[in-house]
C-alpha atoms as a PDB file:
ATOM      1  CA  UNK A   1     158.391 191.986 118.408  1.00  0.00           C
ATOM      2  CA  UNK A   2     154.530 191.824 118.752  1.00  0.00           C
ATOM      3  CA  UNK A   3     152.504 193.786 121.896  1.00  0.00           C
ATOM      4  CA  UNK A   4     150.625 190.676 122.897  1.00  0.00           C
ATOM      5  CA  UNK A   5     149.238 192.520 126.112  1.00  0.00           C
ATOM      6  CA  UNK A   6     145.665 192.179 126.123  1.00  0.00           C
ATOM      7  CA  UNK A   7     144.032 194.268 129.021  1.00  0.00           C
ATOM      8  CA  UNK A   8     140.441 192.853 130.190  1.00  0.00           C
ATOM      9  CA  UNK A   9     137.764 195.131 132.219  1.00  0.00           C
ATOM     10  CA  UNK A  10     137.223 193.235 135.236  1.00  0.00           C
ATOM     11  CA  UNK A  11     134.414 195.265 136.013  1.00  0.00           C
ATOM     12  CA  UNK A  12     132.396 193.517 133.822  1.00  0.00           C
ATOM     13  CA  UNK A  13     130.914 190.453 134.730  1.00  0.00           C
ATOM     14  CA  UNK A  14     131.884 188.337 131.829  1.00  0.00           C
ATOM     15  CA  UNK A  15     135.490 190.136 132.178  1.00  0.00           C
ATOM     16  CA  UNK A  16     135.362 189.797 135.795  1.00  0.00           C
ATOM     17  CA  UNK A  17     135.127 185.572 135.190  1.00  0.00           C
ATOM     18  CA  UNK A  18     137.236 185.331 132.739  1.00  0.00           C
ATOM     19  CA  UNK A  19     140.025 186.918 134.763  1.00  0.00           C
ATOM     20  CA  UNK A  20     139.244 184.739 137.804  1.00  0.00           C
ATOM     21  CA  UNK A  21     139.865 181.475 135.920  1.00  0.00           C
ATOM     22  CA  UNK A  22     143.133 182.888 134.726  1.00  0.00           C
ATOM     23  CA  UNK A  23     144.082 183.425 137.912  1.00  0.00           C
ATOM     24  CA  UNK A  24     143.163 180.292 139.496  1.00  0.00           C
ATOM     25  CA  UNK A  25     144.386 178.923 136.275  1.00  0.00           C
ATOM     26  CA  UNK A  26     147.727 180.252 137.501  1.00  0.00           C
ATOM     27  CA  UNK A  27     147.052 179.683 141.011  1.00  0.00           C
ATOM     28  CA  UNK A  28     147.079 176.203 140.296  1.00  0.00           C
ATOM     29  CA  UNK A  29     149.547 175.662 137.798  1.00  0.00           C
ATOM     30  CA  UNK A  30     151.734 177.148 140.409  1.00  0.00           C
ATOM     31  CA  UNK A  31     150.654 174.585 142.991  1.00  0.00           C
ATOM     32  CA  UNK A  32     150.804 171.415 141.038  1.00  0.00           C
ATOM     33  CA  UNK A  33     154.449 172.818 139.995  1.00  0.00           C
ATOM     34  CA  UNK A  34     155.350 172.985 143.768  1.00  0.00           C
ATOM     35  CA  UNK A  35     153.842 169.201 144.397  1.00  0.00           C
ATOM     36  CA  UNK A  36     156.080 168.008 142.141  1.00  0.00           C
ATOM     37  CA  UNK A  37     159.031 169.748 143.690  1.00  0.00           C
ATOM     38  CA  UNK A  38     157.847 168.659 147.069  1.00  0.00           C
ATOM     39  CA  UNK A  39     157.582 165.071 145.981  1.00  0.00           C
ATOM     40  CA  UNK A  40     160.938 165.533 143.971  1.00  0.00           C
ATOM     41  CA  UNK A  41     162.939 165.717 147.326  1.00  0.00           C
ATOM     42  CA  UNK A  42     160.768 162.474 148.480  1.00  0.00           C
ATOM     43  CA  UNK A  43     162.587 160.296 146.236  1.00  0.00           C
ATOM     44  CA  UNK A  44     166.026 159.219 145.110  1.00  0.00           C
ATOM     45  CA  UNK A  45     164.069 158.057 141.266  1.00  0.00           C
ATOM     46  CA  UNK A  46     164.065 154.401 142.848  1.00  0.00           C
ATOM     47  CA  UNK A  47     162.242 154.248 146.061  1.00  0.00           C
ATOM     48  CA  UNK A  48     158.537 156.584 146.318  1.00  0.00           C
ATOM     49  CA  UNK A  49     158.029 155.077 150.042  1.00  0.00           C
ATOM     50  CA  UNK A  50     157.784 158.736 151.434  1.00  0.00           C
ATOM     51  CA  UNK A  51     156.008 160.061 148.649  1.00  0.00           C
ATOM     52  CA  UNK A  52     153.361 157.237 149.538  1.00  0.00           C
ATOM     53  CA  UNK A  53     153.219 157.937 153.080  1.00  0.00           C
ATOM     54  CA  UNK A  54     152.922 161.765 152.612  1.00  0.00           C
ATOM     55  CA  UNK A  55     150.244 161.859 150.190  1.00  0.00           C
ATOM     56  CA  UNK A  56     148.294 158.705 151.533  1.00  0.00           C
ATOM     57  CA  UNK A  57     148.787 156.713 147.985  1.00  0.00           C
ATOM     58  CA  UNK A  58     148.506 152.694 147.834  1.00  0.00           C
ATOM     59  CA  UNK A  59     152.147 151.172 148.421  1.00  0.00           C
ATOM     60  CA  UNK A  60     153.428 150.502 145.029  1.00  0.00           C
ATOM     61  CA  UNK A  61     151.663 152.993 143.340  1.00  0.00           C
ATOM     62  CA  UNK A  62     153.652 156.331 144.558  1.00  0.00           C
ATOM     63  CA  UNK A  63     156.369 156.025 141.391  1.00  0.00           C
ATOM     64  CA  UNK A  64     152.616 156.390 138.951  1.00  0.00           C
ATOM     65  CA  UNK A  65     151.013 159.396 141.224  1.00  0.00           C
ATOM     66  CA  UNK A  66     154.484 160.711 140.453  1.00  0.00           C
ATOM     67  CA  UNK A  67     155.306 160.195 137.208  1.00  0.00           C
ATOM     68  CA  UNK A  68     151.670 161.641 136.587  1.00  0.00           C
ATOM     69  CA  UNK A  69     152.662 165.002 138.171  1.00  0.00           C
ATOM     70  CA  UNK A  70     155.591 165.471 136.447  1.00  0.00           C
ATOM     71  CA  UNK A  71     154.506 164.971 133.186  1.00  0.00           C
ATOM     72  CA  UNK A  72     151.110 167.250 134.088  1.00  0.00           C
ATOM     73  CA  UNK A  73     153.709 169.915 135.048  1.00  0.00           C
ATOM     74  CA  UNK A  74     155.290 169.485 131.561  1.00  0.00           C
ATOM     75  CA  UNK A  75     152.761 169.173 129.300  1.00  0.00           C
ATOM     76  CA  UNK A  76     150.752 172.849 131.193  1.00  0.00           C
ATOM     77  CA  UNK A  77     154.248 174.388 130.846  1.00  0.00           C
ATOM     78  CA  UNK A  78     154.850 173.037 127.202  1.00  0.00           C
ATOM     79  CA  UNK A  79     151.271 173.944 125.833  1.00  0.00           C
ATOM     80  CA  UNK A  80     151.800 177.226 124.009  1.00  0.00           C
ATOM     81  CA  UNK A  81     147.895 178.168 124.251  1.00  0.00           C
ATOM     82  CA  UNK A  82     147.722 178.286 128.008  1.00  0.00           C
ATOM     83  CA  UNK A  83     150.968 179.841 128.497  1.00  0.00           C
ATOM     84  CA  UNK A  84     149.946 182.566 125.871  1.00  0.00           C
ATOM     85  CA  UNK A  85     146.133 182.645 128.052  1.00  0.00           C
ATOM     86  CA  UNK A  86     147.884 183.436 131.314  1.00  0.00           C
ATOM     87  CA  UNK A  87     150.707 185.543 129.956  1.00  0.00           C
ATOM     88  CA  UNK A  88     148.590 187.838 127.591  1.00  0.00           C
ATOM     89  CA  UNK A  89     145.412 188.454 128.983  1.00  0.00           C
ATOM     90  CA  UNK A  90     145.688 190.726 132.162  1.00  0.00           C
ATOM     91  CA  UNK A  91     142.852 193.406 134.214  1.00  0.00           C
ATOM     92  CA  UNK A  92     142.637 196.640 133.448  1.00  0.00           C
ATOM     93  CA  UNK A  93     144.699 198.618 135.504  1.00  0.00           C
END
């Protein structure tokens, strides 16, 4: 098997950006993952009436805002590139 770990100097500034998007890249992958888990226990797949309320979305219009998380959350967790981004590239230790 291939050593895919990548170290990066955060020290320097380039380095030091490039690491902060990764992380909020992560950051937020990691939120938008919990959303959709959040929003997973506000439905029964047939009724989004407390996913509406929660998040403030137009009645009718809570089964698209989820739908729309769910398949963000697959496609970031399918897409080989970004997985291989925030796997491979870590700071310097």
């Amino acid at each position: 098997m291939a050593i895919n770990y990548i170290t990066v100097d955060r020290n320097r500034q380039q380095g030091g950006e490039l690491l902060s998007v990764i992380e909020n890249l992560r950051y937020y992958q990691d939120k938008l993952r919990q959303e959709k888990e959040k929003m997973e226990n506000m439905t029964d797949g047939v009724t989004y009436t407390a996913i509406e309320t929660q998040y403030g979305i137009a009645t009718g219009k809570g089964d698209e805002v989820y739908n729309l998380v769910t398949g963000a959350t697959a496609e970031l967790a399918a897409d080989t590139n970004l997985t291989q981004l925030l796997d491979w590239l870590v700071p310097v230790v």
